[in-house]
Protein backbone atom coordinates (compact mmCIF):
# COMPACT_ATOMS: atom_id res chain seq x y z
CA UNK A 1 8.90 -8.86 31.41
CA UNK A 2 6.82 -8.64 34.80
CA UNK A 3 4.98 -5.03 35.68
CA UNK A 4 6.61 -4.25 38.63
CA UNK A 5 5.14 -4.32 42.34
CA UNK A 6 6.47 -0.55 42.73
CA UNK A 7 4.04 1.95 41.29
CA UNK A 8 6.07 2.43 37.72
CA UNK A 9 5.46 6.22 38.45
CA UNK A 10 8.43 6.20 41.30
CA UNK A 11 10.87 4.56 38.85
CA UNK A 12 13.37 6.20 37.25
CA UNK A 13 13.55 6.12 33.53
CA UNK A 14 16.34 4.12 33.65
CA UNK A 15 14.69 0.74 35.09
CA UNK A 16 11.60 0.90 32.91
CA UNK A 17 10.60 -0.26 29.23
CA UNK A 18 8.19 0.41 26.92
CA UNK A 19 6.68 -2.04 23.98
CA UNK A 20 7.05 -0.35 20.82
CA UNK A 21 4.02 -1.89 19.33
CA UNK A 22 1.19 -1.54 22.32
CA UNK A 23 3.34 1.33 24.57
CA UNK A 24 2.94 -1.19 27.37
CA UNK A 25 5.73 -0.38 30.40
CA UNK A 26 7.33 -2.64 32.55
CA UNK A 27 10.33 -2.37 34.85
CA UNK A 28 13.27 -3.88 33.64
CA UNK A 29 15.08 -6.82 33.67
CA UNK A 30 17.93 -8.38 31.98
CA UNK A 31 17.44 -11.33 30.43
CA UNK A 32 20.54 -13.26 29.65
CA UNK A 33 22.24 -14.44 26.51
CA UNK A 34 19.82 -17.02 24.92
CA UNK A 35 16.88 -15.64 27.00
CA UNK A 36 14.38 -13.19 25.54
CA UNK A 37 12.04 -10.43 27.61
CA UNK A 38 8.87 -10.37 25.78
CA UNK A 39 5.82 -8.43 26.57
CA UNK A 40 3.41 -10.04 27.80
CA UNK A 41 0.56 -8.30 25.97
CA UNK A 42 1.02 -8.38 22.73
CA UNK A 43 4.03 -10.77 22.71
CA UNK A 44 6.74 -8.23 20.63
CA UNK A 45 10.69 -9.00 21.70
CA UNK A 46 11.93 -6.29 23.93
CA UNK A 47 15.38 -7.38 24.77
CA UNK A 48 17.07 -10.40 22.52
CA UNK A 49 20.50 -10.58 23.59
CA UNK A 50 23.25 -13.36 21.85
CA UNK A 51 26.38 -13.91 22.29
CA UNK A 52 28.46 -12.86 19.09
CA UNK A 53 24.93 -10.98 18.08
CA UNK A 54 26.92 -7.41 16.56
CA UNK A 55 29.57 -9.91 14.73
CA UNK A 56 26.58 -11.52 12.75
CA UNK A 57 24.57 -8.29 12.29
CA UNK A 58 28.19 -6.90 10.95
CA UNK A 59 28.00 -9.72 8.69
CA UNK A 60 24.67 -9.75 7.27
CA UNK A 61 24.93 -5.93 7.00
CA UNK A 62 28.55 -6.11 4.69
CA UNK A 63 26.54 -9.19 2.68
CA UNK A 64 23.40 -6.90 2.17
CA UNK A 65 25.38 -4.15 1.02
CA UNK A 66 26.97 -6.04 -1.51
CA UNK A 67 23.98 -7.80 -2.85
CA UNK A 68 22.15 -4.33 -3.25
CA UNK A 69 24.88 -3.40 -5.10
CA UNK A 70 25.21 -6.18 -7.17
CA UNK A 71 21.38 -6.07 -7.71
CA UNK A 72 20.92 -2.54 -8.99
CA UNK A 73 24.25 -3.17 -11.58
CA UNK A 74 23.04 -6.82 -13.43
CA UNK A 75 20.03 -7.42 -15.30
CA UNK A 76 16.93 -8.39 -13.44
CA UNK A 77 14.78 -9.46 -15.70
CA UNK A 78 15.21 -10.42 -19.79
CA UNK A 79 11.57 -10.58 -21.16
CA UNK A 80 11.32 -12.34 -25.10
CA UNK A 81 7.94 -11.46 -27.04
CA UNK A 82 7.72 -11.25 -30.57
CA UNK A 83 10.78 -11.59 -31.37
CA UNK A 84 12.12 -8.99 -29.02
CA UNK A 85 14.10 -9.33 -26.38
CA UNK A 86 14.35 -6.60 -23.68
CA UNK A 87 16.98 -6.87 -20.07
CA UNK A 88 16.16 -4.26 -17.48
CA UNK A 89 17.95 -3.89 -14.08
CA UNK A 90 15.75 -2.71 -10.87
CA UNK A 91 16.99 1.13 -11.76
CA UNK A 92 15.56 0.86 -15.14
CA UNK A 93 12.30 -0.58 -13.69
CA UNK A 94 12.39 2.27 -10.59
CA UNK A 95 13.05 4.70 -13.18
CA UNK A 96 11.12 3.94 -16.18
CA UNK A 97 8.71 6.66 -15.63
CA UNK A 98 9.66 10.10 -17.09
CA UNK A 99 8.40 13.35 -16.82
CA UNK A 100 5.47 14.06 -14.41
CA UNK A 101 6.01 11.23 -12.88
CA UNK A 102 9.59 11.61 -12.59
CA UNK A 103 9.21 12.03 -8.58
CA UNK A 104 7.09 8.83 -8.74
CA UNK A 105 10.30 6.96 -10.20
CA UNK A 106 12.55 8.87 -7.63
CA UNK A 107 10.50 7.93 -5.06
CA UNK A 108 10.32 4.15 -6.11
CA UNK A 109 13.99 4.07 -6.59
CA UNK A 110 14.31 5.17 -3.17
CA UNK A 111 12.13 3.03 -0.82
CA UNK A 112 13.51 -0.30 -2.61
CA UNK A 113 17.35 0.78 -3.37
CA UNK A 114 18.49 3.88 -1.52
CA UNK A 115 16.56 3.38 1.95
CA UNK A 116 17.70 -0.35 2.24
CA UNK A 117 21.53 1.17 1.53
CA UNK A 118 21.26 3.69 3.71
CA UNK A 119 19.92 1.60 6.49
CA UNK A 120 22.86 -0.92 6.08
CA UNK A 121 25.02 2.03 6.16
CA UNK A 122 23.98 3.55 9.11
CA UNK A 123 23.77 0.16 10.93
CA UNK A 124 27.80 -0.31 9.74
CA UNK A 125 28.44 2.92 11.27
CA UNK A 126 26.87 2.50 14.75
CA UNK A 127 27.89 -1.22 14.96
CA UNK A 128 31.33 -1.46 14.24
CA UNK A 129 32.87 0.58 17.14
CA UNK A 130 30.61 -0.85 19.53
CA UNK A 131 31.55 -4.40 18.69
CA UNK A 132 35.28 -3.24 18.42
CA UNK A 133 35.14 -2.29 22.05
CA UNK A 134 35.53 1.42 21.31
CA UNK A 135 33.63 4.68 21.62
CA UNK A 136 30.87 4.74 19.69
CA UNK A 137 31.18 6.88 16.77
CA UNK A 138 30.73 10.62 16.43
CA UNK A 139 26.46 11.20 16.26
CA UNK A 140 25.85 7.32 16.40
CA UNK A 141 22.83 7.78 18.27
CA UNK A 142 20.58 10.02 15.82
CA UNK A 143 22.62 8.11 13.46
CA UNK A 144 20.82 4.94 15.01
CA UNK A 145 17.49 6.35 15.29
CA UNK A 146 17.00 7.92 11.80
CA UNK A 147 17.98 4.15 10.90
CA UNK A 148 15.26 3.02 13.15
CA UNK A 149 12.60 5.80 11.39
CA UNK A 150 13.40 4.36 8.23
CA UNK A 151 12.63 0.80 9.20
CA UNK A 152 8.94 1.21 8.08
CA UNK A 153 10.20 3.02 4.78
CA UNK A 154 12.68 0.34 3.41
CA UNK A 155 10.08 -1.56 0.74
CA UNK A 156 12.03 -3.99 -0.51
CA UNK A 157 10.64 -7.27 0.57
CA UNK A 158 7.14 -5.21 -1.09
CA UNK A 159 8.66 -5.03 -3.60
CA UNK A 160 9.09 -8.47 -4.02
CA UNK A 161 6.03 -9.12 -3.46
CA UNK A 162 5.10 -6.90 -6.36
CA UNK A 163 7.25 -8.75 -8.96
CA UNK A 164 6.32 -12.17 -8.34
CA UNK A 165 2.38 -11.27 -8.57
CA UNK A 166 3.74 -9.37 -11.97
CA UNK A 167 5.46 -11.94 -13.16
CA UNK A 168 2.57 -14.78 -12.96
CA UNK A 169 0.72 -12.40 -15.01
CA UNK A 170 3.60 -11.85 -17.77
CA UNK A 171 4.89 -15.36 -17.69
CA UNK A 172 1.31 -16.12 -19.77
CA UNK A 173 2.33 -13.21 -23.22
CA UNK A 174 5.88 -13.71 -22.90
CA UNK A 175 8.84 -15.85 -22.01
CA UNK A 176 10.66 -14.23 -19.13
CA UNK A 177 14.45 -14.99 -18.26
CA UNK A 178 15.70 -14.03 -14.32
CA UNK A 179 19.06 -12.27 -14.56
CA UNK A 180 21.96 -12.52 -11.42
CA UNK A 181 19.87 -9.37 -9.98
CA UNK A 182 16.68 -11.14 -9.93
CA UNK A 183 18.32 -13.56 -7.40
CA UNK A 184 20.97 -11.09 -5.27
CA UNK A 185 17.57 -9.23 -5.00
CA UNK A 186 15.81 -12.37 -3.32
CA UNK A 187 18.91 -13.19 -0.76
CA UNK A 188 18.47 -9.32 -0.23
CA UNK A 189 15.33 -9.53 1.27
CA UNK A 190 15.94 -13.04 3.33
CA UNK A 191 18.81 -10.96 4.62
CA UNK A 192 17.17 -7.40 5.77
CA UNK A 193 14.62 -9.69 7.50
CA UNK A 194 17.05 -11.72 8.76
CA UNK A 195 19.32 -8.52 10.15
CA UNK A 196 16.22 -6.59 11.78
CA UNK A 197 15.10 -9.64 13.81
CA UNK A 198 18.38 -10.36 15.54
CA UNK A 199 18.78 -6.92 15.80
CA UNK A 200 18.54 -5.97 19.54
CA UNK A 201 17.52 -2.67 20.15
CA UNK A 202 17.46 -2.14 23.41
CA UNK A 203 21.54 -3.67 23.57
CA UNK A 204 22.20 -1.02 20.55
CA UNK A 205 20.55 1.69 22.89
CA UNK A 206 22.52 0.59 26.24
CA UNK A 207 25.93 0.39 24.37
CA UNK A 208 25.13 3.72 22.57
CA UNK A 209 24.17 5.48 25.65
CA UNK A 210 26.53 3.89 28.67
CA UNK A 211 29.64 3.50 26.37
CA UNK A 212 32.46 1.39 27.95
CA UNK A 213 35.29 3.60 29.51
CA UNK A 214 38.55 2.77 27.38
């Protein structure tokens, strides 16, 4: 994106955009498909527009729901040690705390289960009319942007992160076993990143905002 020669000051709101990392503002310009408008000073993607781009979001978001799903239901993990065997699923490890630290557990559960589905959720909602050609759906746009507040909330690739630094320690006392979860859970996180960076905002925003007249 170039600043423009205009003072931005005498440009309506309309023709300007802001970096959501650095608050830089530029006038705007469309990039087309296959293009991207980057800014300039600290290099974050403003506008990313593809062709077929709410199709594949659509589909990563339907294959995210299912694997988070699929991961909270099968066992995660089966851990062996002295002759006992033990299967947990991510709910039983979110929620193994009791007690005081019940809202711990809830709020474990949350940022790596219930965030990520609601997120996918909200994303199904707000994308399917506006790739179906049709008005976009009844309060899509705080719909949209409580999705977007959430971004920074959905842990799940931490998560991650978590049990593999866990599970070099544990691998030494005991002989650990992945379960079907353990897996889904991986392909879960290649996917969310996957879905927020082809995610185009800014398109979201402008189909949102200036719907197309049926």
């Amino acid at each position: 994106m170039d600043h423009a020669a205009t003072p931005l000051a005498d440009l309506p709101l309309d023709e300007l955009i802001v970096c959501p990392q650095c608050d830089a503002t530029y006038r705007l310009r469309r990039p087309k498909h296959g293009e991207r408008a980057t800014c300039s000073r600290c290099h974050t993607a403003l506008i990313t527009p593809r062709r077929n781009a709410g199709l594949q979001i659509i589909a990563v978001a339907l294959a995210v729901l299912v694997l988070i799903l699929g991961a909270t239901v099968f066992p995660f993990l089966r851990i062996d040690a002295a002759g006992t065997s033990n299967a947990v699923s991510i709910l039983d490890a979110a929620l193994a705390f009791g007690g005081p630290m019940i809202l711990l557990s809830l709020a474990t559960a949350a940022l790596i289960v219930f965030i990520p589905l609601l997120r996918v959720m909200l994303t199904l909602y707000v994308l399917i009319p506006v790739v179906l050609d049709r008005p976009p759906a009844r309060h899509a746009i705080p719909a949209f942007r409580l999705s977007e507040g959430l971004r920074p909330w959905s842990m799940a690739e931490v998560f991650a992160i978590g049990c593999a630094v866990a599970l070099v320690k544990v691998a030494d006392l005991a002989d650990v076993e992945f379960g079907p979860a353990f897996y889904m859970f991986g392909a879960l996180v290649v996917l969310v990143i996957a879905q927020d960076r082809f995610l185009c905002k800014w398109s979201v925003w402008q189909s949102l905002e200036h719907p197309k007249k049926s």
